[in-house]
Protein backbone atom coordinates (compact mmCIF):
# COMPACT_ATOMS: atom_id res chain seq x y z
CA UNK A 1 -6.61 13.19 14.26
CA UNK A 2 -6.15 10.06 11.65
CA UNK A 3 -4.06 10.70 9.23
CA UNK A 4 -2.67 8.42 6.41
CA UNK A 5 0.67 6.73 6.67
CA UNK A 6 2.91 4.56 4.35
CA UNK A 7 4.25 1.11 5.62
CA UNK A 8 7.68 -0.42 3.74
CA UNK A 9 6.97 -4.24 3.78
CA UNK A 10 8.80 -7.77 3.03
CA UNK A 11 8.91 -8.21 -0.34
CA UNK A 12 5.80 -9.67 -1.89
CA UNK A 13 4.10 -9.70 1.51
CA UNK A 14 2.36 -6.70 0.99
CA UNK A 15 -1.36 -8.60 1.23
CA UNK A 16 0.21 -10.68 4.63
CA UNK A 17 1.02 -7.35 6.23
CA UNK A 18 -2.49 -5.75 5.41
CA UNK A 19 -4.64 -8.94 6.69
CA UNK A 20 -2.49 -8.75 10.11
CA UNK A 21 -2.71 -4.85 10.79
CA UNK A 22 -6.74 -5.21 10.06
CA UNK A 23 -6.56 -8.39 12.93
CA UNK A 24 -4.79 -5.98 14.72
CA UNK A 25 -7.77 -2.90 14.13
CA UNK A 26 -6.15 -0.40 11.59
CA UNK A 27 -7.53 0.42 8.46
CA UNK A 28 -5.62 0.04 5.64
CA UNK A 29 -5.42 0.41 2.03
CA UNK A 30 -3.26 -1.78 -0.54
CA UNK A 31 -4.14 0.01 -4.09
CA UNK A 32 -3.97 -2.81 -6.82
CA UNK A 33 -3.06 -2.57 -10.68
CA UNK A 34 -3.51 -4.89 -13.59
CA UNK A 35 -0.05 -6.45 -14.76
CA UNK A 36 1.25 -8.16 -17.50
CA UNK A 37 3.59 -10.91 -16.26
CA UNK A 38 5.90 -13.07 -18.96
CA UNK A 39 7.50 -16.10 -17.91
CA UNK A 40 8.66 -19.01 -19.64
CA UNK A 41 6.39 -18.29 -23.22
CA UNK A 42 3.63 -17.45 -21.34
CA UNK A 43 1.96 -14.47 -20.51
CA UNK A 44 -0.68 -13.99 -18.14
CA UNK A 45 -2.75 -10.67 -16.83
CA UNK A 46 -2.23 -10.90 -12.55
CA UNK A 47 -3.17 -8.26 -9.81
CA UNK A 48 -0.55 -7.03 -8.27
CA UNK A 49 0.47 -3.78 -5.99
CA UNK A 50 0.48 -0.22 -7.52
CA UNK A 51 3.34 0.36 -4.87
CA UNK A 52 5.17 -2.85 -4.49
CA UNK A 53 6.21 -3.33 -1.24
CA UNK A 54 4.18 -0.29 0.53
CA UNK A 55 0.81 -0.04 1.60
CA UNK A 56 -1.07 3.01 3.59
CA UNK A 57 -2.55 2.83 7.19
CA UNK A 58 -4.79 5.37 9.30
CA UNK A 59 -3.18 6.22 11.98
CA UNK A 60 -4.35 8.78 15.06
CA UNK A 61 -1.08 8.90 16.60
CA UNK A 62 -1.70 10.57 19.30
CA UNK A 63 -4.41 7.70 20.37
CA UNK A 64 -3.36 4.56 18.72
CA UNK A 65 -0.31 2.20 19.35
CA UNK A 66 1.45 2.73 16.13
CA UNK A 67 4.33 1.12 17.50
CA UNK A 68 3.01 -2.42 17.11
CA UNK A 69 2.85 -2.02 12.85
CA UNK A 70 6.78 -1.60 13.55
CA UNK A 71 6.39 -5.68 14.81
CA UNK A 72 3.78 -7.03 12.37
CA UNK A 73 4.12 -9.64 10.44
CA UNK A 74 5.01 -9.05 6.92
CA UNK A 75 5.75 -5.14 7.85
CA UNK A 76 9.25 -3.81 7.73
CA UNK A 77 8.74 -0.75 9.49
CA UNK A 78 6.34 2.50 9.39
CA UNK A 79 7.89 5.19 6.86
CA UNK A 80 9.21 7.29 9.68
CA UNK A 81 11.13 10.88 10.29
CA UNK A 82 13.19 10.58 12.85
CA UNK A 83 11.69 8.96 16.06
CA UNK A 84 7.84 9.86 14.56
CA UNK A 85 5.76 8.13 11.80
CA UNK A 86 6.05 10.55 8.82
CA UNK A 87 2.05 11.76 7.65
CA UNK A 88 1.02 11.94 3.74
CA UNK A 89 -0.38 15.01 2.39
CA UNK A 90 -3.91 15.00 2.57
CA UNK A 91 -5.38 14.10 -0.80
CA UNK A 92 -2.76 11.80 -1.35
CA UNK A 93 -4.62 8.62 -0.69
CA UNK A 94 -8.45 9.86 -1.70
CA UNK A 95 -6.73 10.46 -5.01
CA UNK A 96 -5.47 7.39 -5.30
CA UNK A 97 -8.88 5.70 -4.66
CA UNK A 98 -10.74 8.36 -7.36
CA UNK A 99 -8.42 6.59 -9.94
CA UNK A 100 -9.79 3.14 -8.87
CA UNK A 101 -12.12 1.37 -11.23
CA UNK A 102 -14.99 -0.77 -10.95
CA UNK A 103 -13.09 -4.07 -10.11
CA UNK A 104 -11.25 -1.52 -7.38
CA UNK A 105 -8.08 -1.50 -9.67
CA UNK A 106 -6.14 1.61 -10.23
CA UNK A 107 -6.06 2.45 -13.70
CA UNK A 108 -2.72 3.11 -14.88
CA UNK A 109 -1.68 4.59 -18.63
CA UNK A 110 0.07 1.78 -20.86
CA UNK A 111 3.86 2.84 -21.26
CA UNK A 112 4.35 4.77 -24.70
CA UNK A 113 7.52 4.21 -26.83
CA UNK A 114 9.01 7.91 -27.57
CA UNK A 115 7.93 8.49 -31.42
């Protein structure tokens, strides 16, 4: 049964990771925001990670080597309990997704100052 899983990655190689498990035949999912970014008097709108530093992956685990995302490039390791891959809820990810928009970005509520 495929269930979704979370993958801890090297910082800012979330998109790295994802292209190498898909060469590799999972399916993944990287959800991506809208961010504002300041630097040096400028400020630009990027796309960036909703989670940095994660990303989700179907796994069957009883059928699938899910031992290789441990040696991927750009992966970390697979969120795990103990010596097994530890499952999301389902939902989880579908919800995710429902939020998406029609560029595929997650919308996300603008931080509000307390009043």
């Amino acid at each position: 049964m495929t269930r979704w899983y979370v993958v801890y990655t090297h910082q800012g190689a979330e998109k790295l990771a994802e292209g190498h498990l898909q060469r590799q035949g999972f399916t993944t999912y990287l959800p991506l925001c809208r961010k504002i970014t300041r630097h040096a008097r400028r400020v630009a709108n990027v796309t960036a990670p909703l989670f940095p530093r994660y990303l989700f992956v179907a796994i069957d685990v009883a059928a699938q080597r899910w031992r290789a995302i441990n040696g991927t490039f750009g992966v970390n390791h697979i969120v795990s309990m103990g010596e097994r891959p530890q499952a999301l809820p389902d939902g989880v990810v579908d919800e995710i997704k429902a939020r998406e928009a029609d560029e595929g970005l997650v919308d996300i509520a603008p931080e509000v100052p307390f009043e």
